[in-house]
PDB file of N, CA and C in Angstrom:
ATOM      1  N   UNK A   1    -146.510   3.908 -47.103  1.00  0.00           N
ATOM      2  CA  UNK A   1    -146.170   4.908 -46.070  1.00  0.00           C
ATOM      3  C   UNK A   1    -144.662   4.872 -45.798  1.00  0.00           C
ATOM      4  N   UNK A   2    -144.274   5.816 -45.736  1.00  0.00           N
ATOM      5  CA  UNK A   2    -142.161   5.986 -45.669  1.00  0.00           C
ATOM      6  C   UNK A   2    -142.168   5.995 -44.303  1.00  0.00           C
ATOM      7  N   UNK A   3    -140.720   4.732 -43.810  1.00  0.00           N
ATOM      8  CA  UNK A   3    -140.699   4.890 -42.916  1.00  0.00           C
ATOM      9  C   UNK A   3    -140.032   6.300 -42.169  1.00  0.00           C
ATOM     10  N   UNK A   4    -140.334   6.371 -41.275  1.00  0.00           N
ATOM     11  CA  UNK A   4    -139.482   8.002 -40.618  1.00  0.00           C
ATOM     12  C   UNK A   4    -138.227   7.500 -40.200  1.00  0.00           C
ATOM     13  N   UNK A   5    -137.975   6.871 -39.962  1.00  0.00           N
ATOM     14  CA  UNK A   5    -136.388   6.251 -39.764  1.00  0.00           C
ATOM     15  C   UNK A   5    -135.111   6.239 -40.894  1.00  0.00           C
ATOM     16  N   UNK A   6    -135.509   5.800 -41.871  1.00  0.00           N
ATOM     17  CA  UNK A   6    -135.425   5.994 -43.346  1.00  0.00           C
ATOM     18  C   UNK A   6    -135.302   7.240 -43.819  1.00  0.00           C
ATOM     19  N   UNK A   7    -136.525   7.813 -43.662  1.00  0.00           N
ATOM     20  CA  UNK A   7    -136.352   9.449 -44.022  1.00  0.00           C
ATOM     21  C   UNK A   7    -135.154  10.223 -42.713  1.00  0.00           C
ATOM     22  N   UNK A   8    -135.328   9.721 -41.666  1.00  0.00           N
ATOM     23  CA  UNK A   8    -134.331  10.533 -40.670  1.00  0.00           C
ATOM     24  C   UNK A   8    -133.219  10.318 -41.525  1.00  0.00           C
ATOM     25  N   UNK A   9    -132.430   9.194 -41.423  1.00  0.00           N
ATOM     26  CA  UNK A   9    -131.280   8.468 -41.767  1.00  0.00           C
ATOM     27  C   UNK A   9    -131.010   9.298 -43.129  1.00  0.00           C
ATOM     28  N   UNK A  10    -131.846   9.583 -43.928  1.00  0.00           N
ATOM     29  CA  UNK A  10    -130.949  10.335 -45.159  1.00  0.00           C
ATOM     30  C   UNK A  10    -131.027  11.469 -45.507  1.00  0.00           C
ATOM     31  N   UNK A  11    -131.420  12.661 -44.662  1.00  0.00           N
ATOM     32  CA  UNK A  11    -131.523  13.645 -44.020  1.00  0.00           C
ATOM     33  C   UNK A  11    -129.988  13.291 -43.265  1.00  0.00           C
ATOM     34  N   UNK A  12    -129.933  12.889 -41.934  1.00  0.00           N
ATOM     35  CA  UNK A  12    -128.707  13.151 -41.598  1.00  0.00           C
ATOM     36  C   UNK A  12    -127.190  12.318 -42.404  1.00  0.00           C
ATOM     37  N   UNK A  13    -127.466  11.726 -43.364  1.00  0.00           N
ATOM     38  CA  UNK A  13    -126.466  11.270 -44.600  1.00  0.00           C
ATOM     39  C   UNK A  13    -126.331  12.294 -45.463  1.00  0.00           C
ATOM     40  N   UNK A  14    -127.443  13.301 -45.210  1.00  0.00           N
ATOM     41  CA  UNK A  14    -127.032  14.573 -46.629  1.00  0.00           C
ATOM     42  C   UNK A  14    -126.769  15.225 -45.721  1.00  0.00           C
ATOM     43  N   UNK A  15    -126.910  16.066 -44.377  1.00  0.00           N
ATOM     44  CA  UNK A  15    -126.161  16.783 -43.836  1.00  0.00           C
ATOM     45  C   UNK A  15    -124.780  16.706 -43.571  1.00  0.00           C
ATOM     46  N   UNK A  16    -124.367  15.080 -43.578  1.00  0.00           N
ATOM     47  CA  UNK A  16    -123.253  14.656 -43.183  1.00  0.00           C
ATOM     48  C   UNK A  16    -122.211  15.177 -44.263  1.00  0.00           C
ATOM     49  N   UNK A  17    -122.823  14.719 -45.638  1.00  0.00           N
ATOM     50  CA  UNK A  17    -122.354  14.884 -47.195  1.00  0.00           C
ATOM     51  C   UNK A  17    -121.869  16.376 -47.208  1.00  0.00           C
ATOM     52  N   UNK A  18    -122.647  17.136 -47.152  1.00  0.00           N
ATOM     53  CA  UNK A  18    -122.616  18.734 -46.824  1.00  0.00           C
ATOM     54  C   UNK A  18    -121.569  18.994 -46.286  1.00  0.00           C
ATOM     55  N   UNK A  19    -121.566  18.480 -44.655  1.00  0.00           N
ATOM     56  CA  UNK A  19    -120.375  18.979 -44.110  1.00  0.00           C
ATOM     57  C   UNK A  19    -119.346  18.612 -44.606  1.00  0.00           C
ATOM     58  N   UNK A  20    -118.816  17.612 -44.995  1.00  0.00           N
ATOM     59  CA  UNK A  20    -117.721  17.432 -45.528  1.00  0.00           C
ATOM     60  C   UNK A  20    -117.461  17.836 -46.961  1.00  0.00           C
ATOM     61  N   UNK A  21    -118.613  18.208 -47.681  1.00  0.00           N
ATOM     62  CA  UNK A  21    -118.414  19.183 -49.056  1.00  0.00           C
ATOM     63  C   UNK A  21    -117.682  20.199 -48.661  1.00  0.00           C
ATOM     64  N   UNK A  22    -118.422  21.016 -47.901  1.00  0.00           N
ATOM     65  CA  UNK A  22    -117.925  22.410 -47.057  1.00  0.00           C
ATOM     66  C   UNK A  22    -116.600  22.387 -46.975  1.00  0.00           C
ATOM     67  N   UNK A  23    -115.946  21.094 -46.043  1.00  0.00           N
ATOM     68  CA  UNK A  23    -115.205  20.824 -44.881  1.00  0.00           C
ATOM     69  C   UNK A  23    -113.976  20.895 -46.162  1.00  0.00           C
ATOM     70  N   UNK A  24    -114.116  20.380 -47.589  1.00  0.00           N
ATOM     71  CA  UNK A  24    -113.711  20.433 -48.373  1.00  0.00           C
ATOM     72  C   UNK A  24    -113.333  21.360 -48.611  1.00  0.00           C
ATOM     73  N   UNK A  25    -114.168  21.947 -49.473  1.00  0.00           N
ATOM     74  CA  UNK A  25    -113.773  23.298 -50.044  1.00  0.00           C
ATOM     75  C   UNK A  25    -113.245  24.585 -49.243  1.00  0.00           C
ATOM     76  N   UNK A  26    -113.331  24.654 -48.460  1.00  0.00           N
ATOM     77  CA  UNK A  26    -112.723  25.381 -47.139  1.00  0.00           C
ATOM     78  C   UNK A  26    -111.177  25.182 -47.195  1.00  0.00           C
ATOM     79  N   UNK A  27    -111.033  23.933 -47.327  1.00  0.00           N
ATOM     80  CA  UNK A  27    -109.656  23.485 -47.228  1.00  0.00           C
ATOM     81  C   UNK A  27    -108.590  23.996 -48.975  1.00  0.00           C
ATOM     82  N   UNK A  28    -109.395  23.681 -49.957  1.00  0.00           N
ATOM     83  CA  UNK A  28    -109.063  24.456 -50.862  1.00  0.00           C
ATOM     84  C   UNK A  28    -108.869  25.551 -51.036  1.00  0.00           C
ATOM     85  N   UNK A  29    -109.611  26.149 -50.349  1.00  0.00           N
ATOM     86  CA  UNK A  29    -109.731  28.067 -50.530  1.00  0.00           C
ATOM     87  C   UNK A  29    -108.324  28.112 -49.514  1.00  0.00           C
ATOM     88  N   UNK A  30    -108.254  27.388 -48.286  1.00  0.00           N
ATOM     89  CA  UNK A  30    -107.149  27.798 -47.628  1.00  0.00           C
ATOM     90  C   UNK A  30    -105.684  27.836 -48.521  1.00  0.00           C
ATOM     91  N   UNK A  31    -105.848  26.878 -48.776  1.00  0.00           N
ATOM     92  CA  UNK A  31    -104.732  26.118 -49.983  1.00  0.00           C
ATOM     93  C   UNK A  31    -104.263  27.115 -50.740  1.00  0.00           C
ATOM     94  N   UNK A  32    -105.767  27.494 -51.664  1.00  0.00           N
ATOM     95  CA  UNK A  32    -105.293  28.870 -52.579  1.00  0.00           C
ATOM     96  C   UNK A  32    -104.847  30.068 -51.632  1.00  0.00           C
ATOM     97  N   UNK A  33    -105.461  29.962 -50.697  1.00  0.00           N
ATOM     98  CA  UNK A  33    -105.082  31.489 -50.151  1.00  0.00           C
ATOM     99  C   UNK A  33    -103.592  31.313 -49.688  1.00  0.00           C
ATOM    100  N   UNK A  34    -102.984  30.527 -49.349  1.00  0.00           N
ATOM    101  CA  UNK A  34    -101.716  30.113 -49.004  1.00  0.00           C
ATOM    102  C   UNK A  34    -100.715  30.443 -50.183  1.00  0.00           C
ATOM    103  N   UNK A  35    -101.189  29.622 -51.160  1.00  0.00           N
ATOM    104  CA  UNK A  35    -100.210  30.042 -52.825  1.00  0.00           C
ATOM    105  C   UNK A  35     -99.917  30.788 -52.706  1.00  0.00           C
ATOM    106  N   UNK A  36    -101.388  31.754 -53.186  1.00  0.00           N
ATOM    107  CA  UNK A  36    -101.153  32.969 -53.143  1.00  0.00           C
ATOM    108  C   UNK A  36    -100.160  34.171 -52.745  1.00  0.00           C
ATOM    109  N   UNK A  37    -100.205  33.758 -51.253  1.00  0.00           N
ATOM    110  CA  UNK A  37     -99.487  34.534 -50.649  1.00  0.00           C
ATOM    111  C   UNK A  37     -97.913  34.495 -50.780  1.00  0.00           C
ATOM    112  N   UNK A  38     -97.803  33.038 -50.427  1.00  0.00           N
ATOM    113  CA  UNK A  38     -96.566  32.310 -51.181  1.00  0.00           C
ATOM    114  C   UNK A  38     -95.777  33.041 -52.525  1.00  0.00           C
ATOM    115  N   UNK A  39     -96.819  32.950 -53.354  1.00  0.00           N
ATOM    116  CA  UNK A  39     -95.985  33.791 -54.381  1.00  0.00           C
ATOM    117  C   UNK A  39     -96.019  35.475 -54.218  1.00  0.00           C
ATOM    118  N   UNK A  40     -96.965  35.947 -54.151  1.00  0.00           N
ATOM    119  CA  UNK A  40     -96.449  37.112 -53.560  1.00  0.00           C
ATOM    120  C   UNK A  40     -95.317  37.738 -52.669  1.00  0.00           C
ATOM    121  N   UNK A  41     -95.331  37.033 -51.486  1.00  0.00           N
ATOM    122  CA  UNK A  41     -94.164  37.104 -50.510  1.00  0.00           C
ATOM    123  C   UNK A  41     -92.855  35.933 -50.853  1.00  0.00           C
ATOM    124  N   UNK A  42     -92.593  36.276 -52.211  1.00  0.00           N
ATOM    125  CA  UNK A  42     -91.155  35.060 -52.025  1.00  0.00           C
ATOM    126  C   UNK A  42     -90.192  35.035 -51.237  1.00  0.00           C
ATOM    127  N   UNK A  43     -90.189  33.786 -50.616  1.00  0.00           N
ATOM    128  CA  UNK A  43     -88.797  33.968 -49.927  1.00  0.00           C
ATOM    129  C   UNK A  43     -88.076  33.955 -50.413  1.00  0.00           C
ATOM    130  N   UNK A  44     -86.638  34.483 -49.273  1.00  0.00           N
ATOM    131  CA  UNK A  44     -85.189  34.414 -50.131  1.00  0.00           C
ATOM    132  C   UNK A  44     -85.181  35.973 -50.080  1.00  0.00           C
TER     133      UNK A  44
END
């Protein structure tokens, strides 16, 4: 029989994982979207 504690605990270790996947890639897309713009709008 699994304990439910066990099962809680890695349930909220993969949500945790998730968010910071997300929390990740979010931060990349910003990144690119920044370049981006960057080179488009050169300064100077």
């Amino acid at each position: 029989m699994p304990n439910p504690k066990t099962e809680i605990g890695k349930s909220v270790d993969a949500v945790r994982k998730m968010r910071e996947a997300a929390k990740q890639a979010a931060a990349e897309l910003e990144a690119e979207r920044v370049r981006r713009e960057a080179e488009s709008h050169p300064k100077g």
